[in-house]
Protein backbone atom coordinates (compact mmCIF):
# COMPACT_ATOMS: atom_id res chain seq x y z
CA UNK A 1 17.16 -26.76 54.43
CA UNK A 2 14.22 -28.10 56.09
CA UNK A 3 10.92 -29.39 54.21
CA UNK A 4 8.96 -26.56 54.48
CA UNK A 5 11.62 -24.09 53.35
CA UNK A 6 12.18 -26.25 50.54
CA UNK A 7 8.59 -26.32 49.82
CA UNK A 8 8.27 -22.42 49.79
CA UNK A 9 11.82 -21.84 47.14
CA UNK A 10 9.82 -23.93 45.08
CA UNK A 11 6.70 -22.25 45.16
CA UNK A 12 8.35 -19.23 44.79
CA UNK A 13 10.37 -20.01 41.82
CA UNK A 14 7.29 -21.70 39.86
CA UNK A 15 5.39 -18.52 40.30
CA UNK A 16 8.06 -16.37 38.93
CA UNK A 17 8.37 -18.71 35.99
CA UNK A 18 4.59 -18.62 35.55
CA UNK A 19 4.58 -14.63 35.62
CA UNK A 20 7.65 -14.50 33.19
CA UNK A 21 6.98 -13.30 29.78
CA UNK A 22 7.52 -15.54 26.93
CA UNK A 23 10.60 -14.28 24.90
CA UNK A 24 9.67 -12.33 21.93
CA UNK A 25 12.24 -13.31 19.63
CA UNK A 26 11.42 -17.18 20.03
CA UNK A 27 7.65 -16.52 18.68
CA UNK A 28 7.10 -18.18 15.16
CA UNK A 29 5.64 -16.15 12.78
CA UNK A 30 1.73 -15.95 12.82
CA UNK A 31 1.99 -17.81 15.80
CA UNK A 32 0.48 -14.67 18.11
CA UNK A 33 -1.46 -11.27 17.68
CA UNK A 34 0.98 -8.73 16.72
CA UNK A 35 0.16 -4.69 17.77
CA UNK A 36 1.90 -1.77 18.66
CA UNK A 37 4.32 -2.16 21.11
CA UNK A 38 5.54 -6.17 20.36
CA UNK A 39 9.08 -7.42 19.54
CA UNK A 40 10.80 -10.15 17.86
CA UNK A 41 11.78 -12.27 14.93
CA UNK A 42 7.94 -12.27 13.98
CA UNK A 43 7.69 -8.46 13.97
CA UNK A 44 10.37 -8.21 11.61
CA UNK A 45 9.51 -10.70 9.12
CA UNK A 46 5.94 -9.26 9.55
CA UNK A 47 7.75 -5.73 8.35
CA UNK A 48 9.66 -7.65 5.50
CA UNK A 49 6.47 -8.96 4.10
CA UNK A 50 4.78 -5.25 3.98
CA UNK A 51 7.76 -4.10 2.57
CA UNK A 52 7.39 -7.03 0.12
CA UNK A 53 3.95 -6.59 -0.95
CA UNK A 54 4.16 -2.70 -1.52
CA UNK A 55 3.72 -1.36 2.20
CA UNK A 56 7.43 0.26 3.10
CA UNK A 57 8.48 -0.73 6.77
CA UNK A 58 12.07 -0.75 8.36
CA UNK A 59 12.67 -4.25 9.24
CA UNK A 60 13.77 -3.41 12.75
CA UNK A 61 11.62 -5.95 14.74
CA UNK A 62 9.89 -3.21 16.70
CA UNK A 63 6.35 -2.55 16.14
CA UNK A 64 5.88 1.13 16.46
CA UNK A 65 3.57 3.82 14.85
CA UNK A 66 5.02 3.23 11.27
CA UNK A 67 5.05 -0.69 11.32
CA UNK A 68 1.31 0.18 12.10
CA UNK A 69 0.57 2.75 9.69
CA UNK A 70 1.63 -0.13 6.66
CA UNK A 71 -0.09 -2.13 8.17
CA UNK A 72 -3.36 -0.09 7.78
CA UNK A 73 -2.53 0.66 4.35
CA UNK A 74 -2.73 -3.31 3.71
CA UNK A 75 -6.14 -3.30 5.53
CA UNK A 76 -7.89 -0.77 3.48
CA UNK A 77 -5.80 -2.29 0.54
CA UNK A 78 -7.67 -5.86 1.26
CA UNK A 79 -11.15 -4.40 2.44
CA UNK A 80 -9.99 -5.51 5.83
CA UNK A 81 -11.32 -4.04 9.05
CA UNK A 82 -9.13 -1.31 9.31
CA UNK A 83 -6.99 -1.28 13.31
CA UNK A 84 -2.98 -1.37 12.80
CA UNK A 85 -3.66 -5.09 14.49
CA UNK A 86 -2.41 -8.04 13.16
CA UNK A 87 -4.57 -11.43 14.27
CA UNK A 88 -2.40 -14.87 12.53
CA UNK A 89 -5.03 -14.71 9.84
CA UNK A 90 -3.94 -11.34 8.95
CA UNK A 91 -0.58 -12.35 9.52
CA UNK A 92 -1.02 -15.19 7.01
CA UNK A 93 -2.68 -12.41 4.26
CA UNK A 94 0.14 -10.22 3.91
CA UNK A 95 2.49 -12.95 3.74
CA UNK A 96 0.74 -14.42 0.46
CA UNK A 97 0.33 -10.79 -0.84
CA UNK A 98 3.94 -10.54 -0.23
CA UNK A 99 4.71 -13.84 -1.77
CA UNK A 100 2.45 -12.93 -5.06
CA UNK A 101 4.09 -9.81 -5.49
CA UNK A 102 7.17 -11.39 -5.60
CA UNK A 103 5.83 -13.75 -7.93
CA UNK A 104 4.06 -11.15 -10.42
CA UNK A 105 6.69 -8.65 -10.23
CA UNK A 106 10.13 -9.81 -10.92
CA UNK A 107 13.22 -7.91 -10.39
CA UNK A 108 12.52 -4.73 -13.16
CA UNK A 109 14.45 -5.32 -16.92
CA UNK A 110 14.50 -2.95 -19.82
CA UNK A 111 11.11 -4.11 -20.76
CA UNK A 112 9.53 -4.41 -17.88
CA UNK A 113 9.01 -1.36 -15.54
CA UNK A 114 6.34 1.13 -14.49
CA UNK A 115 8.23 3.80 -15.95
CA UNK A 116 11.23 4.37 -18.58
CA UNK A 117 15.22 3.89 -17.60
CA UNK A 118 15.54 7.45 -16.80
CA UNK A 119 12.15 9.03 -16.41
CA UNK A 120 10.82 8.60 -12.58
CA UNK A 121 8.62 10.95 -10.74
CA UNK A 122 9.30 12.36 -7.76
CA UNK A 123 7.12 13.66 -4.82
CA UNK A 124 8.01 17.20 -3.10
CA UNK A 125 7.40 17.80 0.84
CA UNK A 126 4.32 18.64 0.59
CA UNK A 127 2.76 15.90 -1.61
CA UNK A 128 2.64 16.71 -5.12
CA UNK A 129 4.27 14.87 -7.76
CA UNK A 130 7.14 16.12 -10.09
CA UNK A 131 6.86 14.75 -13.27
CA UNK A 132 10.44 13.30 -14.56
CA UNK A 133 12.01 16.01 -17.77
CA UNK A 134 11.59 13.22 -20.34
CA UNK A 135 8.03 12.41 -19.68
CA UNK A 136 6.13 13.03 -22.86
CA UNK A 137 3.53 15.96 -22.13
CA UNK A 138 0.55 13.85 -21.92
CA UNK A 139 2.39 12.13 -18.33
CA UNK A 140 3.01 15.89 -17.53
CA UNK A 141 -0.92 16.45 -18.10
CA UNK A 142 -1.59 13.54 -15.85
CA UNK A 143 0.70 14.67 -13.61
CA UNK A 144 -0.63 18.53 -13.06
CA UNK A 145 -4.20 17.31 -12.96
CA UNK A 146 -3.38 14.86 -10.38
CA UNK A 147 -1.87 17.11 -8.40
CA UNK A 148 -5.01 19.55 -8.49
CA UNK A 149 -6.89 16.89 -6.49
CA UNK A 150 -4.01 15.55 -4.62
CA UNK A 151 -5.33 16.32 -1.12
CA UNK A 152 -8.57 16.83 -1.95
CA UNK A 153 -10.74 14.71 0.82
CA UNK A 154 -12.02 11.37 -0.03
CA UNK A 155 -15.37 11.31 -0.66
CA UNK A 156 -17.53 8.50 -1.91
CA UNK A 157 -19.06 9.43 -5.40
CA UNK A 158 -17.13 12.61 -5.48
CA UNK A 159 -15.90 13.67 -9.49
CA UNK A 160 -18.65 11.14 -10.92
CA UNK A 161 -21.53 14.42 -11.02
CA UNK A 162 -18.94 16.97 -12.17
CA UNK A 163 -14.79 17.19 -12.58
CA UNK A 164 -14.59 19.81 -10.08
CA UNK A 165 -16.16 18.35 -6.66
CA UNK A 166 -15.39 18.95 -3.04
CA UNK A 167 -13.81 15.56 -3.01
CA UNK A 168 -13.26 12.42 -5.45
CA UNK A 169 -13.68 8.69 -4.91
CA UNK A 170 -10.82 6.38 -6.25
CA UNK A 171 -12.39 6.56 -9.94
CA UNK A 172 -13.23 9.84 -9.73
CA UNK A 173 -9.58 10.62 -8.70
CA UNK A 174 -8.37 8.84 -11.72
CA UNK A 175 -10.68 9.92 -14.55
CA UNK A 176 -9.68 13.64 -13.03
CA UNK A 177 -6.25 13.01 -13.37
CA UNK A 178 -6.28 11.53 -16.54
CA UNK A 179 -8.76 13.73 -18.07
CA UNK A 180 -6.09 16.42 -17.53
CA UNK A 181 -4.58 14.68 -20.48
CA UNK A 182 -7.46 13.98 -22.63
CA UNK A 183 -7.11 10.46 -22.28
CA UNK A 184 -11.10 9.98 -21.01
CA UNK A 185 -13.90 12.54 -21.81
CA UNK A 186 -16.03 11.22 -18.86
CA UNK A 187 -15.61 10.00 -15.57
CA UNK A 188 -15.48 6.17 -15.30
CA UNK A 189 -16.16 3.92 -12.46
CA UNK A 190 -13.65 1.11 -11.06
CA UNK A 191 -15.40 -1.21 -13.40
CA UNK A 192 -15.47 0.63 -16.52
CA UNK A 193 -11.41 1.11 -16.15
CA UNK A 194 -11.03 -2.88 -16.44
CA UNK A 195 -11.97 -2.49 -19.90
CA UNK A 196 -10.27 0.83 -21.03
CA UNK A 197 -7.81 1.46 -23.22
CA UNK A 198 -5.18 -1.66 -23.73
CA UNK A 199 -4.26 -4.50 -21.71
CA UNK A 200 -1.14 -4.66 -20.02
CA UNK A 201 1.51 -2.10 -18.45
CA UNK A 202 1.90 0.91 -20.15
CA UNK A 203 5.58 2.36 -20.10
CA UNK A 204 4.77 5.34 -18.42
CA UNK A 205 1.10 5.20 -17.18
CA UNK A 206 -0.32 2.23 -15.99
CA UNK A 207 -4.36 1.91 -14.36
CA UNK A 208 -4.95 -1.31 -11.73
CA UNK A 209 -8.97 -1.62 -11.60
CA UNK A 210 -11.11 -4.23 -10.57
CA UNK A 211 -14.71 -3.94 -9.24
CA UNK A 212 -14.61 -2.24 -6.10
CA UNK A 213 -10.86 -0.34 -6.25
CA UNK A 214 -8.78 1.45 -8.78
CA UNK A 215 -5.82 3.64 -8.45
CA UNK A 216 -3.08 3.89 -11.12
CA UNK A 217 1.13 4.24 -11.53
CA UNK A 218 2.28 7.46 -13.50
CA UNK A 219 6.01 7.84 -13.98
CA UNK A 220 6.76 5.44 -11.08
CA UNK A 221 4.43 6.71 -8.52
CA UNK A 222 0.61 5.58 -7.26
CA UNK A 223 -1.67 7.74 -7.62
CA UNK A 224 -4.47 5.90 -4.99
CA UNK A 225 -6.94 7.08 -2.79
CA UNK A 226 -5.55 4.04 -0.36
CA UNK A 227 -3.57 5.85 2.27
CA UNK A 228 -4.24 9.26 1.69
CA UNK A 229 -5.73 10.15 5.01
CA UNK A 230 -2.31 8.82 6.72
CA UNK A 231 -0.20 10.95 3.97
CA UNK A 232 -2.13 13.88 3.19
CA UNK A 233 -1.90 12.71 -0.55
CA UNK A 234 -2.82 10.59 -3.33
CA UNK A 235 0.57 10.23 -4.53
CA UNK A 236 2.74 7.63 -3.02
CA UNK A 237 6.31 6.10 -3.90
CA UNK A 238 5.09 2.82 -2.66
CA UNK A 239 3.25 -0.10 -4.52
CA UNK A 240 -0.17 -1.62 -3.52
CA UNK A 241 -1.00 -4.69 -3.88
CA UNK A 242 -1.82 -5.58 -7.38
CA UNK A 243 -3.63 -9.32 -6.57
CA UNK A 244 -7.32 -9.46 -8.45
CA UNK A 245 -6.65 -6.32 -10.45
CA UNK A 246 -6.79 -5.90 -14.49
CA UNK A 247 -3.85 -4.39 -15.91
CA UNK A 248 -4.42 -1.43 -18.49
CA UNK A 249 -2.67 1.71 -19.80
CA UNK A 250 -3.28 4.51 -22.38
CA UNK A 251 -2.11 3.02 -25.76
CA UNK A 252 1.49 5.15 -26.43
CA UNK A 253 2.42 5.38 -23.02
């Protein structure tokens, strides 16, 4: 082979390596920008994670249309700019919320669930809850009300002026729902709810507030206002993140 031909393999070959893509499995996690349409080890610890901190993902390693959709969820969760993109900062977030979660909500015991041992709601095909047989009437209440304003639209101040409104805020969703039980006589803002009742988790009904966000667990499933333009509905059988929020619940239940 003379020089020149040698020359030009060479060329050739460093060129191809340049153009190459970088294997996908071999990136670290929140090494890179992960979006739809990226593959690897990273991806699917980046699903575990959601999974982790409340958002359900299959830990395939693909990211596809419902690795995105968590992701949005954790966005709007974390008043984060809201694009199914994960930037390593990002990446980084939901791995602490995961981690924190983990932390604040140990594997469930007899005395220390969202709902009782047998009693867990359920949610039908197209989005309303099914309170459990057992639930004591006042969760049924909750339940019913909630599901009057299940798909309602979101809508910033909406229940606060009057209980029935063309749409309800996160609060307003809540104080509806739980009004259908008696358990508040007036609407109350996110604020207001980190004060009401009693601290702690309730065994059936449990309220997550803090100054700009509240949404609430009845009978095992969130009632939130997070997600429901994705699902149609405020009632989800996933859990949000719970990190800065006070814990209270209806004394009784």
């Amino acid at each position: 082979m003379t020089a020149r031909v040698r020359s030009g393999v060479l060329a050739i070959i460093a060129v191809a390596a340049a153009a190459a893509p970088v294997t996908a499995t071999a990136a670290s996690y929140g090494s890179r920008t992960l979006r739809e349409g990226t593959n690897g080890k990273d991806v699917r610890q980046l699903q575990r994670y959601l999974t982790q901190a409340g958002f359900e993902t299959t830990a395939d390693g693909a990211f596809g249309p419902i690795t995105a959709r968590s992701v949005r969820r954790f966005e709007r969760s974390d008043d984060r700019r809201v694009n199914g993109v994960v930037p390593p900062r990002d990446a980084r977030a939901i791995q602490s919320a995961a981690l924190e979660t983990a932390s604040e909500d140990p594997a469930p015991t007899e005395t220390d669930t969202d709902t009782t041992e047998t009693g867990r709601a359920t949610i039908t095909s197209d989005g309303l809850a099914v309170a459990p047989a057992d639930a004591p009437e006042a969760v049924k209440q909750v339940i019913a009300a909630g599901n009057e304003i299940a798909k309602k639209p979101y809508k910033y101040g909406g229940g606060h002026g009057s209980w029935n409104d063309s749409g309800y805020d996160c609060s307003g969703s809540v104080s509806y729902a739980l009004h259908g039980a008696g358990l508040v006589r007036r609407p109350r803002d996110s604020g207001e709810f980190m004060s009401w009742a009693s601290s702690g988790r309730g065994e059936w009904i449990t309220v997550y507030a803090h100054g700009g966000h509240v949404y609430m667990m009845v009978a095992g499933l969130r009632f939130d206002t997070s997600g429901r333009a994705e699902d149609g509905t405020r009632w989800h059988d996933t859990r949000a993140s719970r990190e800065g929020y006070t814990v209270r619940h209806p004394g009784g239940l």
